[in-house]
C-alpha atoms as a PDB file:
ATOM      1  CA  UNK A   1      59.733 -25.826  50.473  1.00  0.00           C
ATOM      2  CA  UNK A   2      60.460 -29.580  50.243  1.00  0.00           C
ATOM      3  CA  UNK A   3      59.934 -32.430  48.122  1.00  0.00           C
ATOM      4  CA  UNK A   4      59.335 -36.212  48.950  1.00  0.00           C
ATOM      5  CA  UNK A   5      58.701 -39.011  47.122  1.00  0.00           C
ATOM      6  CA  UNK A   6      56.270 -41.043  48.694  1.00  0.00           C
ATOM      7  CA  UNK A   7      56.169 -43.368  45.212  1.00  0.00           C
ATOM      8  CA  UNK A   8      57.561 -43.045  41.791  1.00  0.00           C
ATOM      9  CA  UNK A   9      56.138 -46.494  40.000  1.00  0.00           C
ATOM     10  CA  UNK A  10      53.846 -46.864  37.467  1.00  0.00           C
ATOM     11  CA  UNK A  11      51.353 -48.492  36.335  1.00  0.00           C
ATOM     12  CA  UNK A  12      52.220 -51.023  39.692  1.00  0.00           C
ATOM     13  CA  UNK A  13      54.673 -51.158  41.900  1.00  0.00           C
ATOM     14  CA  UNK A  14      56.307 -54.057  43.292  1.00  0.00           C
ATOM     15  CA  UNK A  15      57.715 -54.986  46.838  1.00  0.00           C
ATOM     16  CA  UNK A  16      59.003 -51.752  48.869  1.00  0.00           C
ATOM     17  CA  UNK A  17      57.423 -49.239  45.843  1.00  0.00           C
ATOM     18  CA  UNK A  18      54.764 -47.007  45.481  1.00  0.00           C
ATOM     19  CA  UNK A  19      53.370 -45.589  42.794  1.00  0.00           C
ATOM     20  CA  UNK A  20      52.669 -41.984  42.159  1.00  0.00           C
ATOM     21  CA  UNK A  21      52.195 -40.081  45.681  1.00  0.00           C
ATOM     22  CA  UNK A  22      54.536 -36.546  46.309  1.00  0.00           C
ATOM     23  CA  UNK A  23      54.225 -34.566  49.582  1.00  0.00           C
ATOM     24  CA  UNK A  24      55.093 -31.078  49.075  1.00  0.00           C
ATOM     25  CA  UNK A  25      55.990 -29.334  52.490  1.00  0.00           C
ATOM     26  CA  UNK A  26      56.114 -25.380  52.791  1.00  0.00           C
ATOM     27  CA  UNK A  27      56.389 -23.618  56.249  1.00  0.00           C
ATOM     28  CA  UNK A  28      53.718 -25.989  57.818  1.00  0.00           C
ATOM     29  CA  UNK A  29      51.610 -26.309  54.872  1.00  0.00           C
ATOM     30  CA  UNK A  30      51.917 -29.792  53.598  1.00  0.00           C
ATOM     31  CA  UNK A  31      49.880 -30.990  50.253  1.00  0.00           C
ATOM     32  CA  UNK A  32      49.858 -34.368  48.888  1.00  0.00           C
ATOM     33  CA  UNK A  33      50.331 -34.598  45.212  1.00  0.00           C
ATOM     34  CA  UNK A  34      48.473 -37.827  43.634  1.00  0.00           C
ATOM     35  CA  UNK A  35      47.405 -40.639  45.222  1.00  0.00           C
ATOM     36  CA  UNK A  36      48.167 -43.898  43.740  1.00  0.00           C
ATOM     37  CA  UNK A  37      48.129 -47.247  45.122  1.00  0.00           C
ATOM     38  CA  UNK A  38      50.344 -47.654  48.210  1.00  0.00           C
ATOM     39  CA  UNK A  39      50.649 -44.101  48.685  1.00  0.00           C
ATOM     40  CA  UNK A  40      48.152 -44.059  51.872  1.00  0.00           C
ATOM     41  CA  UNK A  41      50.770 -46.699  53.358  1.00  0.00           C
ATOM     42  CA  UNK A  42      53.848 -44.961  52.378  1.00  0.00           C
ATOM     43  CA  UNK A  43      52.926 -41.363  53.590  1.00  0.00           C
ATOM     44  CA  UNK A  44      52.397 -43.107  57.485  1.00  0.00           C
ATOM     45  CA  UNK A  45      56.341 -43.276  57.607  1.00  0.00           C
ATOM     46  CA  UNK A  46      56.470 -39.964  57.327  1.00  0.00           C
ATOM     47  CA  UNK A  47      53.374 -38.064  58.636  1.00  0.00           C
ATOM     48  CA  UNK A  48      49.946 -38.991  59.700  1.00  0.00           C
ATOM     49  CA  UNK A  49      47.417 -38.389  56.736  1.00  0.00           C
ATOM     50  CA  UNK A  50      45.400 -36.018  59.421  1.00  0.00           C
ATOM     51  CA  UNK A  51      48.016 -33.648  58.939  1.00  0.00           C
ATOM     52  CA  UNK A  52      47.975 -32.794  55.343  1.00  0.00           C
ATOM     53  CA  UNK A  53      46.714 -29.453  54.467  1.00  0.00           C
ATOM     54  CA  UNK A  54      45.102 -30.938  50.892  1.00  0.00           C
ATOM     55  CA  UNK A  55      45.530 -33.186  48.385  1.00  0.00           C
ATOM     56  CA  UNK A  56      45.569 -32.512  44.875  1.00  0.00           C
ATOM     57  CA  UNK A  57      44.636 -34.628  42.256  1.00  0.00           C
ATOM     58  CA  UNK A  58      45.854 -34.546  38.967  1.00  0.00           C
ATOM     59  CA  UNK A  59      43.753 -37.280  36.887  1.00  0.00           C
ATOM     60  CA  UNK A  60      41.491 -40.304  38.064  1.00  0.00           C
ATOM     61  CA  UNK A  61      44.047 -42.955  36.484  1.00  0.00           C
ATOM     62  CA  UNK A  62      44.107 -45.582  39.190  1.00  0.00           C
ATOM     63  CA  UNK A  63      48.090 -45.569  39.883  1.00  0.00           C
ATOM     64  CA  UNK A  64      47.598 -41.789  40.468  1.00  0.00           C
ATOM     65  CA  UNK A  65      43.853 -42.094  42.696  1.00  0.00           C
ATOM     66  CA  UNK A  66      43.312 -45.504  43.728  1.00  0.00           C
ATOM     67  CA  UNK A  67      44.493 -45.270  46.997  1.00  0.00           C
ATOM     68  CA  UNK A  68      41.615 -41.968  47.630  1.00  0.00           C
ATOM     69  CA  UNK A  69      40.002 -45.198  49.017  1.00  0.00           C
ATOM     70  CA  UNK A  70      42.292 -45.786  51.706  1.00  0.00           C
ATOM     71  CA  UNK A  71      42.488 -42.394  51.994  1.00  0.00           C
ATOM     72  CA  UNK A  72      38.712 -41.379  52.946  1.00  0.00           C
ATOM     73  CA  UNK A  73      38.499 -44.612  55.332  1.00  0.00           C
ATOM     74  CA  UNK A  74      42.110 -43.422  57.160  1.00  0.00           C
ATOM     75  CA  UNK A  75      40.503 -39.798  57.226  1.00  0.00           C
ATOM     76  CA  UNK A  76      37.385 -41.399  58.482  1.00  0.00           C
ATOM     77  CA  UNK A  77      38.606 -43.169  61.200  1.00  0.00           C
ATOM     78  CA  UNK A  78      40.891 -39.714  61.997  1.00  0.00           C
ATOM     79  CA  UNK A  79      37.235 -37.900  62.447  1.00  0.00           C
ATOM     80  CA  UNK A  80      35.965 -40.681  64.238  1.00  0.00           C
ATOM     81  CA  UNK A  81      39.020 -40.234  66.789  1.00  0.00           C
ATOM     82  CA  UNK A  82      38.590 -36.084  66.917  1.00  0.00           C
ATOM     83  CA  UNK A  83      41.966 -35.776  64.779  1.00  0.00           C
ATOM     84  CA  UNK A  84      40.122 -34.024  61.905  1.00  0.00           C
ATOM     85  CA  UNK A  85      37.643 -30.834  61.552  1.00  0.00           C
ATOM     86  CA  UNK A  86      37.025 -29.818  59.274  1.00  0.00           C
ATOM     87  CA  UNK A  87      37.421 -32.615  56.692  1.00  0.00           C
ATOM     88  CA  UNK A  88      40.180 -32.735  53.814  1.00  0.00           C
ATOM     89  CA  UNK A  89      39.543 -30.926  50.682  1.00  0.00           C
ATOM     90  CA  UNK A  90      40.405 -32.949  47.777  1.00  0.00           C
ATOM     91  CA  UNK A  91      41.314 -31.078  45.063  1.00  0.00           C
ATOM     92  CA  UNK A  92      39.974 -33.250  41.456  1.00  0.00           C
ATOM     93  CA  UNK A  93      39.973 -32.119  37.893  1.00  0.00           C
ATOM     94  CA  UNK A  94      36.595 -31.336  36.507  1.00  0.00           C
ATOM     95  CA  UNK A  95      34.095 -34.753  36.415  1.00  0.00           C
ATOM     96  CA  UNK A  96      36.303 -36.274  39.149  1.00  0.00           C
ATOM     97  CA  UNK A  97      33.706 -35.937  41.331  1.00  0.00           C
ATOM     98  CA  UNK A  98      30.816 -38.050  39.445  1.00  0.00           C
ATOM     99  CA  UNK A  99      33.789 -40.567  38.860  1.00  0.00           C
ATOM    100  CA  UNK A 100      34.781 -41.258  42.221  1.00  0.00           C
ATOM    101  CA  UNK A 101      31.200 -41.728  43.188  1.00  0.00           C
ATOM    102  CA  UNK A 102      30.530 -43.896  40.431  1.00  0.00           C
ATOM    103  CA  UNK A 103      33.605 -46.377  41.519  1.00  0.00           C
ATOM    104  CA  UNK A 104      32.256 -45.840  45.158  1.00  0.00           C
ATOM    105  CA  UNK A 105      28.946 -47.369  44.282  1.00  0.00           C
ATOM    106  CA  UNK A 106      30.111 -50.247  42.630  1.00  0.00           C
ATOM    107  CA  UNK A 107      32.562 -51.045  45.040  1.00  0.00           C
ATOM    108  CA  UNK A 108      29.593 -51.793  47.582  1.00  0.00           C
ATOM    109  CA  UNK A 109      28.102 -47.958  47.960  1.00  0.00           C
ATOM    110  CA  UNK A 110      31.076 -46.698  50.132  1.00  0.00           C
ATOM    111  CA  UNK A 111      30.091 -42.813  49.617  1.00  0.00           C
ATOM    112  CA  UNK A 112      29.133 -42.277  53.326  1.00  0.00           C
ATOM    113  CA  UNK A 113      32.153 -43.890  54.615  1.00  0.00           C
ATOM    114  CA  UNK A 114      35.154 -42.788  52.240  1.00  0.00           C
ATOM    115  CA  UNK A 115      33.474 -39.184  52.184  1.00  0.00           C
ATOM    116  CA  UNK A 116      32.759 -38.490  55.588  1.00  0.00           C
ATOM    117  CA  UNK A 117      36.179 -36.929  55.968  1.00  0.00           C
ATOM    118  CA  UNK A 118      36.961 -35.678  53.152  1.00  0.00           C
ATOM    119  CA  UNK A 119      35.478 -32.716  50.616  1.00  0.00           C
ATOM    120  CA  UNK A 120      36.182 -32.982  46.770  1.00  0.00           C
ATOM    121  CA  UNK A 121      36.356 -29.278  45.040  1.00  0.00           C
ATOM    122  CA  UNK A 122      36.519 -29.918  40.994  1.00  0.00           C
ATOM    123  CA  UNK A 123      39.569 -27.620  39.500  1.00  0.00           C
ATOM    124  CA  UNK A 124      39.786 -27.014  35.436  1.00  0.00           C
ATOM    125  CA  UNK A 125      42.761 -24.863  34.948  1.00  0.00           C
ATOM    126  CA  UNK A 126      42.725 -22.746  37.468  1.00  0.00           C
ATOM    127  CA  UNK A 127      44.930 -20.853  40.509  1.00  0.00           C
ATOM    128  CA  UNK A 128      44.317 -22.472  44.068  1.00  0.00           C
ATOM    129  CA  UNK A 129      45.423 -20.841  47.108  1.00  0.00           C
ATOM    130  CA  UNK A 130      46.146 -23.245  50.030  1.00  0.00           C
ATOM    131  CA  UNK A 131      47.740 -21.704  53.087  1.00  0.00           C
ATOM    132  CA  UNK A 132      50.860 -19.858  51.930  1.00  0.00           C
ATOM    133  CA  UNK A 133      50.957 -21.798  48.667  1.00  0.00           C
ATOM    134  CA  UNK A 134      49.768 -20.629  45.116  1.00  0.00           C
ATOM    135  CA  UNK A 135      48.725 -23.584  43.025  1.00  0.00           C
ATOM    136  CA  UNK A 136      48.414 -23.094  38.959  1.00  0.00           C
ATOM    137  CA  UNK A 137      47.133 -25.573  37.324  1.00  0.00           C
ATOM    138  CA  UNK A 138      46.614 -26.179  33.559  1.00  0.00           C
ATOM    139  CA  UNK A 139      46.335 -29.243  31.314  1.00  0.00           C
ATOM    140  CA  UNK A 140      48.388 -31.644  29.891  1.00  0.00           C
ATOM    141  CA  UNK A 141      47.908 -33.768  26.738  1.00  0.00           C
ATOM    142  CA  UNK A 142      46.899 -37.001  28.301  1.00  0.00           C
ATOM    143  CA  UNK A 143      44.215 -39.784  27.762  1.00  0.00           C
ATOM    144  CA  UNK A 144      41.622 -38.448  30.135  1.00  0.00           C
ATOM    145  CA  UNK A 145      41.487 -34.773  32.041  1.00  0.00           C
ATOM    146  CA  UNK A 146      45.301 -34.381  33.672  1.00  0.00           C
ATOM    147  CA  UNK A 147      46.002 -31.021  35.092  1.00  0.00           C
ATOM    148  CA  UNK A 148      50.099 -30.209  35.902  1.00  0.00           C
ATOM    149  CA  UNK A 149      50.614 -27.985  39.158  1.00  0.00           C
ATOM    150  CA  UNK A 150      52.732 -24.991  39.931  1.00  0.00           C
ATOM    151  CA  UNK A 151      53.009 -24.633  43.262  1.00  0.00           C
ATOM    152  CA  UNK A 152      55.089 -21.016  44.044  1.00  0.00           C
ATOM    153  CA  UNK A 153      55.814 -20.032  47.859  1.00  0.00           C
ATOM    154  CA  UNK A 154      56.689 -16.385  46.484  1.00  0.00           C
ATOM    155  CA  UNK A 155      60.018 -17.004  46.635  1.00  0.00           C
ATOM    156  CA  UNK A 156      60.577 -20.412  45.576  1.00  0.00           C
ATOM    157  CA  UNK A 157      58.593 -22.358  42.957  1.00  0.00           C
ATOM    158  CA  UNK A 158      57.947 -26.596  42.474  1.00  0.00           C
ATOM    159  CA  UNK A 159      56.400 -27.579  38.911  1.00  0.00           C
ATOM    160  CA  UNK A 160      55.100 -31.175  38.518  1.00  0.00           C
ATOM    161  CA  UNK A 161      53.901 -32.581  35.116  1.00  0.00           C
ATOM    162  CA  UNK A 162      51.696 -35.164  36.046  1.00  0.00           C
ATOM    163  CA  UNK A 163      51.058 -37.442  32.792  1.00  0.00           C
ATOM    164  CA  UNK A 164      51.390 -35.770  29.403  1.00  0.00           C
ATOM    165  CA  UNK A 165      53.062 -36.337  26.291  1.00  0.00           C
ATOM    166  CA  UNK A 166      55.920 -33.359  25.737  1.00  0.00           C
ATOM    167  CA  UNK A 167      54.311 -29.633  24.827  1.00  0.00           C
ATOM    168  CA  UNK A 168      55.546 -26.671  23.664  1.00  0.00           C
ATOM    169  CA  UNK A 169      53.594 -24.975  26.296  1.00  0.00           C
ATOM    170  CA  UNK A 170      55.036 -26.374  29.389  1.00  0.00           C
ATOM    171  CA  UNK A 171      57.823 -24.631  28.956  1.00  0.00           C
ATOM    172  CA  UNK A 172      56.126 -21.429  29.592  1.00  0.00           C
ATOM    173  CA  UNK A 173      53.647 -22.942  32.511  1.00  0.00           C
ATOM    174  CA  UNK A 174      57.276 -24.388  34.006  1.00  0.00           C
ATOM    175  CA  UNK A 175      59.506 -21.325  33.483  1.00  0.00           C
ATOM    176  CA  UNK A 176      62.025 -20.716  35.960  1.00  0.00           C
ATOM    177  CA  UNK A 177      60.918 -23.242  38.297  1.00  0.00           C
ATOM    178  CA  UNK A 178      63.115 -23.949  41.310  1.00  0.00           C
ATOM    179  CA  UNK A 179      62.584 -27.595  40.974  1.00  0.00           C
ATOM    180  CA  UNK A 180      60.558 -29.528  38.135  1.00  0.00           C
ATOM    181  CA  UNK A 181      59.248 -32.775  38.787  1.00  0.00           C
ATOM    182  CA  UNK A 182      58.738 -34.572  35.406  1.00  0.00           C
ATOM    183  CA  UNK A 183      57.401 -37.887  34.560  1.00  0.00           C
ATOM    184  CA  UNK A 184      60.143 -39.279  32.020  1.00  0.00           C
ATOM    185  CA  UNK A 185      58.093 -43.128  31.980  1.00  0.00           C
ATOM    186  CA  UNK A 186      58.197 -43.351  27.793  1.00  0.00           C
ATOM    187  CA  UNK A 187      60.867 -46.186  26.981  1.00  0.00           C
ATOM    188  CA  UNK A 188      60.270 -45.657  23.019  1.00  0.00           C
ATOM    189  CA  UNK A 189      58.073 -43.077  20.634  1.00  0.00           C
ATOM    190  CA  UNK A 190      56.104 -45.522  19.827  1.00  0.00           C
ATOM    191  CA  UNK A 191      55.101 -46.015  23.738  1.00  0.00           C
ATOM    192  CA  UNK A 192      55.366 -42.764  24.425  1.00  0.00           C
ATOM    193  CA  UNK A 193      52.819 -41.406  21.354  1.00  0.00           C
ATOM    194  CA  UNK A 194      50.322 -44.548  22.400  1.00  0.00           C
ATOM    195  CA  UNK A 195      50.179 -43.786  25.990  1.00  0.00           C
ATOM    196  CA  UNK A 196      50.797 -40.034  25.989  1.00  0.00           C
ATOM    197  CA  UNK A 197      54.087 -39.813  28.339  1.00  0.00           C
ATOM    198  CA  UNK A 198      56.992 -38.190  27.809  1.00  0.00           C
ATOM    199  CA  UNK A 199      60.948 -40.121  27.340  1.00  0.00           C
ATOM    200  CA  UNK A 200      63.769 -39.271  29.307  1.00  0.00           C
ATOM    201  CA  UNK A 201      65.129 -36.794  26.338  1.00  0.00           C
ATOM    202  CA  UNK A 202      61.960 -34.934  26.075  1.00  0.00           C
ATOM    203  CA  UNK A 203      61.555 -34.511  30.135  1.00  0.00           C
ATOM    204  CA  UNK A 204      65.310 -33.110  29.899  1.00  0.00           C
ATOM    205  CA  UNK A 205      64.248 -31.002  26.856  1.00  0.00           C
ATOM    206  CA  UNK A 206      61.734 -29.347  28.761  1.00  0.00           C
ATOM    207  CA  UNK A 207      63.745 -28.961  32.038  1.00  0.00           C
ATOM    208  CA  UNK A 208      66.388 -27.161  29.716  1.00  0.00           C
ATOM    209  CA  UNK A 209      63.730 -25.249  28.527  1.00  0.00           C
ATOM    210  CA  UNK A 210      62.118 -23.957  31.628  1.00  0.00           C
ATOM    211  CA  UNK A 211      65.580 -23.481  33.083  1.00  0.00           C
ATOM    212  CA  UNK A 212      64.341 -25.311  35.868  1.00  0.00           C
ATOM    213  CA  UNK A 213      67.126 -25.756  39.329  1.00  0.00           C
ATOM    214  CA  UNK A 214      66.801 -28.928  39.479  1.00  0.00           C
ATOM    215  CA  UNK A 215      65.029 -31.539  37.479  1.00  0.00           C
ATOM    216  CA  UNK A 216      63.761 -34.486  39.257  1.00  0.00           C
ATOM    217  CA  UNK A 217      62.104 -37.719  37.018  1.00  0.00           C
ATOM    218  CA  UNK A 218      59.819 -40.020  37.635  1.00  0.00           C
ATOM    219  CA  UNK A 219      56.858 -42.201  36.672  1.00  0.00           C
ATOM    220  CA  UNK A 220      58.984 -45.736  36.481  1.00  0.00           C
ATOM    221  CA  UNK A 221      58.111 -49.237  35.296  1.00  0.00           C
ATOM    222  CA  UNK A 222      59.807 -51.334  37.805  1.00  0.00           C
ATOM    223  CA  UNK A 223      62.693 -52.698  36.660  1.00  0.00           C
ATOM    224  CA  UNK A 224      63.541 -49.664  34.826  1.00  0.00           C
ATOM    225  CA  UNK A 225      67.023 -48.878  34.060  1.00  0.00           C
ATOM    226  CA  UNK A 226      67.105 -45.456  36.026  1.00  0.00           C
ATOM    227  CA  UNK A 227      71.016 -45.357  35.237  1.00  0.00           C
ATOM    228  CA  UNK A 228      69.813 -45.491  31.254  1.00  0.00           C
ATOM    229  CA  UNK A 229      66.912 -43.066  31.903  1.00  0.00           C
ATOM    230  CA  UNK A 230      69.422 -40.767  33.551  1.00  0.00           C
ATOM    231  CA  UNK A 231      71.712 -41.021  30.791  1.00  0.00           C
ATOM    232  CA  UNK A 232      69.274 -40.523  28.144  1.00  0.00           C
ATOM    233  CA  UNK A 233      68.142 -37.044  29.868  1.00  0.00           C
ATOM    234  CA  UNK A 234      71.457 -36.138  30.263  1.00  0.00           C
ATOM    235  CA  UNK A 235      71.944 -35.389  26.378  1.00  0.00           C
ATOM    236  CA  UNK A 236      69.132 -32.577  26.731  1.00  0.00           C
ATOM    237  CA  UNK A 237      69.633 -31.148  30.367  1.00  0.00           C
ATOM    238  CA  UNK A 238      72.562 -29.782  31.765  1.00  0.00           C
ATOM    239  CA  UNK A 239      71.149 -29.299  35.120  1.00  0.00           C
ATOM    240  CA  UNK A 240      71.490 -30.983  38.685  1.00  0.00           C
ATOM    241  CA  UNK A 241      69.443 -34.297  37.637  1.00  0.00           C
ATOM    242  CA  UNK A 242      67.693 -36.328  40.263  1.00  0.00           C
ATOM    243  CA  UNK A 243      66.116 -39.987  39.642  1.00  0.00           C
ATOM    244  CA  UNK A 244      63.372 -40.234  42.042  1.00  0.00           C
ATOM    245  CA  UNK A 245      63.075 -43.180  44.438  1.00  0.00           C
ATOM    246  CA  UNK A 246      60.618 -44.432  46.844  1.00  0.00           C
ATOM    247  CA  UNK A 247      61.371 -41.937  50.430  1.00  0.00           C
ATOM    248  CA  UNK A 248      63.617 -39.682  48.708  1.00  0.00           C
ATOM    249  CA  UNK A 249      63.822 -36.219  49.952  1.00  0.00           C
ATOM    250  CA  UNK A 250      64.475 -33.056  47.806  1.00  0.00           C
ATOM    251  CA  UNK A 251      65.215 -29.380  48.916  1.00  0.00           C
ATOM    252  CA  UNK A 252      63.419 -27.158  46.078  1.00  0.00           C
END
C-alpha cells in the first residue's frame, strides 16, 4: 500500500497547491481520500480519475468536497467516452447526500450531469469493504459530520484523521497503524479549540500514542512554517516524521 498527496492546503491553496485530496493505492485498488478544490486537476498527473476504485468522503467542508463537481463532470465525460461502467461510488457521511444535491440545484440544477457517473452511498461509522481494502470509519469531533478512515490491507494498515480536534479515542481507532496521516493545521489553542483541529504537538501526541510507523502531517495554511510545525511535533513523537507536500509519495 501507498500514499500520495495529491494536496495538503487548507482552507485555499495558492499557485502549484492543492488542498485536501490523498490517493491510497493497494495491489490495484486505488481510493481517493477527500476531494477538495484542485484535487480533480492534481490527481490527472498521476492517474486518470476513471481509474479510481472509490472515493471516500470524509465531511462536506468545501476544501475537502468542492472539487466532487469537477469530479462528476470528468466522470461524466469518462461514461460518455465508454471509460466507465459502472459509475463511481462515492462514499459520504450520513446527510451528504441531500447536501450535495442541495449545492447542485443552486448551482444551476447540475444533478443529471455531475451524477450521471457517479453513485453516493451515505456511511455513519461503519466498516466498508472495497476490493482488498477494509475501511473503518468513525467520527471525529469536528464542526459538521467528519468521519476518520482506517484503511487495513491485512497486513499493513493507513489511518487518516480527517478534521478533528485531538481525542482520547483516536488512539485506540489508530492503534498500531503502519502509517498515520494527521491533520496538524492548529497554529494556537485558541485556533485550534474555535475551529476544531488539532496543533502539531497534539498530532505527534497521538502518533506516539497509536505507535503509528510513520506519522505523516498535513492540513497547511500556505505559508506555513512546515520546518516549525515539524519541530513542534517533534517534542511529542519520536517516530519517522513526514511533512506532507503537494505530489509527495509515501510507502505505508
Amino acid at each position: 500500500m501507498r500514499l500520495r498527496i495529491v494536496g495538503c492546503h487548507s482552507p485555499f491553496a495558492l499557485a502549484g497547491q492543492v488542498t485536501p485530496g490523498y490517493l491510497v493505492e493497494s495491489d490495484g485498488t486505488r481510493i481517493l481520500l477527500d476531494c477538495g478544490f484542485g484535487v480533480v486537476s492534481g490527481l490527472s498527473k498521476y492517474i486518470a480519475v476513471e481509474s479510481l476504485t472509490s472515493v471516500v468522503i470524509s465531511h462536506l467542508h468545501p476544501d475537502h468536497s468542492a472539487d466532487l463537481i469537477p469530479l462528476g463532470f470528468a466522470l461524466m465525460v469518462a461514461k460518455s467516452e465508454g471509460k466507465l461502467e459502472p459509475p463511481m461510488k462515492v462514499f459520504v457521511p450520513q446527510g451528504g447526500s441531500e447536501i450535495f444535491h442541495s449545492v447542485l440545484q443552486v448551482q444551476g440544477n447540475l444533478a443529471r450531469e455531475v451524477l450521471s457517473g457517479m453513485e453516493l452511498i451515505e456511511y455513519q461509522g461503519e466498516t466498508i469493504e472495497v476490493d482488498n481494502l477494509t475501511l473503518q470509519l468513525a467520527p471525529t469531533g469536528h464542526r459538521m459530520n467528519c468521519h476518520c478512515v482506517r484503511i487495513s490491507t491485512g497486513t499493513k494498515s493507513l489511518g487518516y484523521t480527517a478534521d478533528t480536534a485531538y481525542q482520547e479515542e483516536l488512539a485506540s481507532i489508530f492503534a498500531g497503524v503502519d502509517l498515520l496521516l494527521a491533520e496538524a493545521g492548529a497554529v494556537s489553542e485558541e485556533q485550534a479549540k474555535a475551529a476544531s483541529h488539532m496543533l502539531p504537538e497534539e498530532a505527534g501526541k497521538l502518533g506516539e500514542e497509536t505507535k503509528a510507523g510513520k506519522l505523516v502531517l498535513t492540513h497547511f495554511l500556505p505559508g506555513t512554517d512546515t520546518e516549525d510545525v515539524a519541530k513542534r511535533a517533534r517534542t511529542t513523537y519520536s517516530g519517522e516524521l513526514i511533512i506532507a507536500e503537494e505530489g509527495l509519495l509515501v510507502e505505508v
